[in-house]
Protein backbone atom coordinates (compact mmCIF):
# COMPACT_ATOMS: atom_id res chain seq x y z
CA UNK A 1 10.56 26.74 0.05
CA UNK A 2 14.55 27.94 1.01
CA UNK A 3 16.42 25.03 -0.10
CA UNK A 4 17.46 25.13 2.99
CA UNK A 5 14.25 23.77 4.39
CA UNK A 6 14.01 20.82 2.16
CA UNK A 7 13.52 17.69 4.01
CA UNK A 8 13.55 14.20 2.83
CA UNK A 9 10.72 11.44 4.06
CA UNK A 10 12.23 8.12 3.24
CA UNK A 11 9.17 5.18 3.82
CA UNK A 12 10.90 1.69 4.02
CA UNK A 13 7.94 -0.72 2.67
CA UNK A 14 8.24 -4.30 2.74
CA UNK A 15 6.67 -5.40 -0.57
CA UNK A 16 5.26 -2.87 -3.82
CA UNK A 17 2.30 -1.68 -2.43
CA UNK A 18 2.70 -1.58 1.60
CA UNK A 19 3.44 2.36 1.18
CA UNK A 20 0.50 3.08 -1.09
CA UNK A 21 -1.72 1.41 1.05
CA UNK A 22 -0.61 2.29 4.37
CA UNK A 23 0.55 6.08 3.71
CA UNK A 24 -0.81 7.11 0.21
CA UNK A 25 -3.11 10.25 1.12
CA UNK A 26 0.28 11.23 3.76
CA UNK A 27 2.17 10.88 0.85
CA UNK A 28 0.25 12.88 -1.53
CA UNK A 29 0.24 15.40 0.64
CA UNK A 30 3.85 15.63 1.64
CA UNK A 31 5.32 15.65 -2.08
CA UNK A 32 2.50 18.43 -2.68
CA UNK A 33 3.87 20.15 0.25
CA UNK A 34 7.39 19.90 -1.97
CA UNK A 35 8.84 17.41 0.51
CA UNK A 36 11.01 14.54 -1.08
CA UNK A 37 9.88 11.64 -0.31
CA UNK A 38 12.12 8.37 -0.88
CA UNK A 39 10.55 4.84 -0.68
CA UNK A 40 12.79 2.10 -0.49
CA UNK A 41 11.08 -1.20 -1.42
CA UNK A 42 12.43 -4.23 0.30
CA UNK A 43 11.17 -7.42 -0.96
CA UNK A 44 10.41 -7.36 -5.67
CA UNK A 45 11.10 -10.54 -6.35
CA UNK A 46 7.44 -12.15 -6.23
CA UNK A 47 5.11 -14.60 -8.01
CA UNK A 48 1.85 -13.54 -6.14
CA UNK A 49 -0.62 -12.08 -7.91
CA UNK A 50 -3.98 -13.73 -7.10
CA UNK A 51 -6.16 -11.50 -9.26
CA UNK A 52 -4.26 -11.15 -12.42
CA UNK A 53 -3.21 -13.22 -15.32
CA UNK A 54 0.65 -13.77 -14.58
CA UNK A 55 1.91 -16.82 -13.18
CA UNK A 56 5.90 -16.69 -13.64
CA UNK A 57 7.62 -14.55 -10.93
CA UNK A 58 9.52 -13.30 -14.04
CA UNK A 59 5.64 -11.72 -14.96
CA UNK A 60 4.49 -11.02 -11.51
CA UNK A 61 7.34 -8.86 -10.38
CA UNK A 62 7.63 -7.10 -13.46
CA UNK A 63 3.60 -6.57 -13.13
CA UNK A 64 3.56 -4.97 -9.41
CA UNK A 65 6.65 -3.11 -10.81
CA UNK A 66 4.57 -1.52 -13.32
CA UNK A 67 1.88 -0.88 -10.42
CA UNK A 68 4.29 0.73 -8.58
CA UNK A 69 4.51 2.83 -11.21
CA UNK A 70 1.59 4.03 -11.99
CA UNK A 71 1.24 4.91 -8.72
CA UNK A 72 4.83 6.96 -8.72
CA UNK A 73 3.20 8.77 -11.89
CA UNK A 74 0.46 10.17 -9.63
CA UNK A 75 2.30 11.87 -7.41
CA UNK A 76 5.08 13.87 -9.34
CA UNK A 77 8.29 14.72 -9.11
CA UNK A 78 8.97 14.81 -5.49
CA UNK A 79 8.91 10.96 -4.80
CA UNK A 80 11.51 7.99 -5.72
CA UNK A 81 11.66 4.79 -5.37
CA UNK A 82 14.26 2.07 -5.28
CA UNK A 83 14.06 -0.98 -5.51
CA UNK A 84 16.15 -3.33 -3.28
CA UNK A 85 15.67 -6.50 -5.14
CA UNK A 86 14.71 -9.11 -2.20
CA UNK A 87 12.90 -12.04 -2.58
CA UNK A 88 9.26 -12.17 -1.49
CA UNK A 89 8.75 -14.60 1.45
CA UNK A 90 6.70 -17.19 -0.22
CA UNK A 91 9.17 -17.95 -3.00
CA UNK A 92 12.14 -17.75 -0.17
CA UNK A 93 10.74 -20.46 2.47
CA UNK A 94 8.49 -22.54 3.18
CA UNK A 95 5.40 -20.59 3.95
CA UNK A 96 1.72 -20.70 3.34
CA UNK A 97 1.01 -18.49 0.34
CA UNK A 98 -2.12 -17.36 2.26
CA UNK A 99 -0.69 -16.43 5.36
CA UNK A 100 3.45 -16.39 5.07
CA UNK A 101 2.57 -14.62 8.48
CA UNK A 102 1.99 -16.75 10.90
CA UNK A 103 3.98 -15.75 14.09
CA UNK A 104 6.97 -17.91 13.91
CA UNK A 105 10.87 -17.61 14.51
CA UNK A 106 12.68 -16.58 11.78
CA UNK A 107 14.46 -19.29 9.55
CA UNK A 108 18.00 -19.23 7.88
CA UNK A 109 16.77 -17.47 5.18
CA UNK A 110 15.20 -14.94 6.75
CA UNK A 111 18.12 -13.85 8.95
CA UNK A 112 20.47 -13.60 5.40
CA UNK A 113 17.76 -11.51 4.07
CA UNK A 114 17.78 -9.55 7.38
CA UNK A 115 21.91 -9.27 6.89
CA UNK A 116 21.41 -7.80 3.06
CA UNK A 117 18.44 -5.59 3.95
CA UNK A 118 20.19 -4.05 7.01
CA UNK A 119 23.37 -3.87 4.89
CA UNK A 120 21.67 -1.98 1.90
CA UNK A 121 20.00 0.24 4.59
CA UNK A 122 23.36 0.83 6.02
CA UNK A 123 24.77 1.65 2.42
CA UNK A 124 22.42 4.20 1.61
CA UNK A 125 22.81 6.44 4.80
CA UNK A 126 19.08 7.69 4.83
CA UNK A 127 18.94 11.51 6.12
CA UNK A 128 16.09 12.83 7.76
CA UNK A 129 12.96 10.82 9.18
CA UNK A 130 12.69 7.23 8.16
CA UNK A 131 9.46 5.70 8.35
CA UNK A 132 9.52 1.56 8.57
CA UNK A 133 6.28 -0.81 9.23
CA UNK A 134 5.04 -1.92 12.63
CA UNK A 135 4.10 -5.02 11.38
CA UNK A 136 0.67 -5.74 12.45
CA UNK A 137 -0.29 -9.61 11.49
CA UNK A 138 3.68 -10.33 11.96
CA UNK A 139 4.06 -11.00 8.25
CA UNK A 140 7.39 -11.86 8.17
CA UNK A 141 8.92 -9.61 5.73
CA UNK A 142 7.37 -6.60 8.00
CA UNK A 143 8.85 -8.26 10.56
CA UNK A 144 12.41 -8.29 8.50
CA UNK A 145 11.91 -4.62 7.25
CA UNK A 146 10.81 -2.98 10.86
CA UNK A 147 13.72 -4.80 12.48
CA UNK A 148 16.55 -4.07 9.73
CA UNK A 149 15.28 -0.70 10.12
CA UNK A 150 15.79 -0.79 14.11
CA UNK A 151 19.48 -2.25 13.81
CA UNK A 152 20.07 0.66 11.32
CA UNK A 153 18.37 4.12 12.34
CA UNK A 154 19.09 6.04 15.06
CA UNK A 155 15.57 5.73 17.30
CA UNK A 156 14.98 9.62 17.10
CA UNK A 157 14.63 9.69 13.37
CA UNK A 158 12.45 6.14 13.22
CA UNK A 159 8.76 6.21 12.99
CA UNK A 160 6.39 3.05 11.92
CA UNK A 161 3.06 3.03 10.08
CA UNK A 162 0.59 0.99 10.63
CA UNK A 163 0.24 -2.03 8.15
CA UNK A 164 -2.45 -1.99 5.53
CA UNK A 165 -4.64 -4.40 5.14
CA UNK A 166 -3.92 -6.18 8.20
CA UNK A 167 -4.65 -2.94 10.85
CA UNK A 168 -7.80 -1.70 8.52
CA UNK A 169 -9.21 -5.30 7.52
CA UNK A 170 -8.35 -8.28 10.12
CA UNK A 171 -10.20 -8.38 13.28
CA UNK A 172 -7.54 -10.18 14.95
CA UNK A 173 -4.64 -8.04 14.81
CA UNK A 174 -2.83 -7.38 17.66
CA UNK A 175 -1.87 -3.53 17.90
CA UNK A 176 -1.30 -3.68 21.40
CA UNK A 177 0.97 -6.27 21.39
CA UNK A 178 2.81 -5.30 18.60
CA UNK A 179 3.27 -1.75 19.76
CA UNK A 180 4.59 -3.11 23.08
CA UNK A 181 7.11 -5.34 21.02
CA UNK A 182 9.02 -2.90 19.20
CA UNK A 183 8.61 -0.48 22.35
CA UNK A 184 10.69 -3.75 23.91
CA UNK A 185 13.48 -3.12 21.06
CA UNK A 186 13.43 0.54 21.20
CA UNK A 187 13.63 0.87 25.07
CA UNK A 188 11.36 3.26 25.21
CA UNK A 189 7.54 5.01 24.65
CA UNK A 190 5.74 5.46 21.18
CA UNK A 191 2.50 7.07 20.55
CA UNK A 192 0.36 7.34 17.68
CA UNK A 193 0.78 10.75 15.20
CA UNK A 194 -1.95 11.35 12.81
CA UNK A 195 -0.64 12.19 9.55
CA UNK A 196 -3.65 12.66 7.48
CA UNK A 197 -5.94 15.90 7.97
CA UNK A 198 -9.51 15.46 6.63
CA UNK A 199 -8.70 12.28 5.35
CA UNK A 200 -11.34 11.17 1.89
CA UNK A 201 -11.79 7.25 1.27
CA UNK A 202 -12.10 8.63 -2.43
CA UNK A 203 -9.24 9.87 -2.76
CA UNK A 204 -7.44 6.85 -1.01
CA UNK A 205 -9.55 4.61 -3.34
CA UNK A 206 -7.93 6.84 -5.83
CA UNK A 207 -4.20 6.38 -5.02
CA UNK A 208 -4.66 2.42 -4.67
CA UNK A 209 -6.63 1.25 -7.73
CA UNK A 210 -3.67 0.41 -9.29
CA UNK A 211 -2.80 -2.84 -7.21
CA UNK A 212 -5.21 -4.71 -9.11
CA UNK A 213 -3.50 -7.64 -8.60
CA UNK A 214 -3.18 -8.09 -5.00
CA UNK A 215 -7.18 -7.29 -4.34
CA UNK A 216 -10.50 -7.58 -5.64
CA UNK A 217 -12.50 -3.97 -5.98
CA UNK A 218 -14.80 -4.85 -3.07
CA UNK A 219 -11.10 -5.53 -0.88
CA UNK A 220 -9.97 -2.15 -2.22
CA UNK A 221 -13.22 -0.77 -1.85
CA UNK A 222 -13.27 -1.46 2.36
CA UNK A 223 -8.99 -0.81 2.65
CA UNK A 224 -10.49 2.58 1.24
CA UNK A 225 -12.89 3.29 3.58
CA UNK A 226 -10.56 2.43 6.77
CA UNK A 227 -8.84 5.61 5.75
CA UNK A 228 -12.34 7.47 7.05
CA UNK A 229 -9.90 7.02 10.44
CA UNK A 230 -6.81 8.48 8.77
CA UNK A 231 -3.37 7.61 8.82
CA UNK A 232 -1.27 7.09 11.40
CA UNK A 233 2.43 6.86 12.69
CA UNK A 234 4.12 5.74 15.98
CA UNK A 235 7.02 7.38 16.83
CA UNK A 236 9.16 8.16 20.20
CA UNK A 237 8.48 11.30 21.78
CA UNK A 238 10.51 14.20 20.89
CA UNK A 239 11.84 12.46 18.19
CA UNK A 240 12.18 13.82 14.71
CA UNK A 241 8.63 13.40 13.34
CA UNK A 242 7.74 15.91 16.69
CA UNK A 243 10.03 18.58 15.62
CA UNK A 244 8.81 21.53 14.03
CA UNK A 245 11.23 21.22 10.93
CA UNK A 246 8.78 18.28 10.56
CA UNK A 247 5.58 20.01 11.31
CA UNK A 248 6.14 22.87 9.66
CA UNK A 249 7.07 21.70 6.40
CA UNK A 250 4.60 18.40 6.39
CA UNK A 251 1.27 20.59 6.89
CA UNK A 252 -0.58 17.00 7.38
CA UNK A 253 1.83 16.13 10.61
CA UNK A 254 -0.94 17.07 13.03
CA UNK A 255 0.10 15.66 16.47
CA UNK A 256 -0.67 13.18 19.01
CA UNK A 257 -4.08 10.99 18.66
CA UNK A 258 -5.94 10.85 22.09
């Protein structure tokens, strides 16, 4: 493509594997497409890792880091990462390791994580769309990322994906109401964008075996088959993911879900 034409994705994502599992077959496709995509990951410093043998957080970061990895080395040249250095939720509060979730205001902590995040989002000066979570479930680090992301990016380049596990896997989670909250901050409409075309559980089964451990193969097994619905975003209309710099160039950006 005219270099010209190049455009640049960036996908803010909360903890190591929040982009895999809520965008990986978009993903794919874009840096296939040649499109640059740039993932800035929010919160590395972690000692969960139910499923696997390290117990430090000194182990368990550097673990999902090597995840992260192998997931990077799938998709070629055309993605990068960066790592932002925060400190997972659980090992920053007080918080149920099970559900650090639970819909609550956020504590001291959280709001000087909130003041680095949105100043290292500020620092970087992201071009072109910038994708952040909705955060479905209200985990709060989603809830830290999506609204760092709000005080930061102009609302015409912002889109949000839809959290994975919680929007594929928990009966409970509250779409609706979520939607309608960051429709609150924005001032205005979003709808949902598909983003995957022919979307293949395999291949999204594929992409995510390498988070080994954050789930068990029968929990990566169903997050797989979820994607049998696609992928989505929520973005303002006429914003930047509607353009047709976008469409054009992202072949997968296929328009407005019914």
């Amino acid at each position: 493509m005219p270099a010209d034409e190049k455009i640049t994705i960036t996908v803010i994502s909360p903890h190591r594997d929040d982009a895999a599992l809520a965008l990986g077959l978009a993903i794919e496709r874009w840096t296939s497409d040649g499109v640059h995509v740039q993932i800035l990951t929010c919160f590395t410093i972690s000692d969960f890792a139910p499923f696997a043998d390290a117990r430090t957080a000194h182990e368990v970061t550097r673990l999902r880091q090597q995840e992260d990895q192998h997931w990077l080395n799938r998709l070629g040249a055309t993605v990068s990462m960066i790592d932002l250095g925060g400190i997972d939720a659980p090992l920053r509060v007080d918080v149920r390791r099970d559900r650090p979730t639970v819909d609550r205001p956020l504590g001291p902590r959280d709001h000087e994580a909130m003041q680095q995040l949105t100043a290292q989002l500020t620092a970087l000066q992201t071009d072109g769309l910038v994708i952040a979570p909705l955060a479905i479930s209200r985990h709060v680090d989603h809830r830290i990322a999506r609204d760092a992301a709000l005080q930061v990016c102009d609302p015409q380049r912002l889109a949000f994906f839809e959290d994975v596990p919680y929007a594929s896997l928990d009966p409970s989670n509250d779409l609706a109401g979520v939607v309608s909250e960051v429709q609150a901050k924005l001032g205005r409409r979003i709808s949902p964008v598909s983003v995957t075309r022919n979307p293949s559980p395999a291949d999204k089964r594929r992409l995510i075996d390498v988070y080994r451990s954050q789930f068990t193969s029968d929990q990566l097994d169903r997050i797989a088959a979820s994607a049998a619905d696609g992928e989505r975003l929520w973005a303002v209309a006429g914003g930047a993911l509607h353009t047709a710099r976008y469409r054009r160039k992202c072949a997968a950006l296929c328009g407005s879900d019914k």
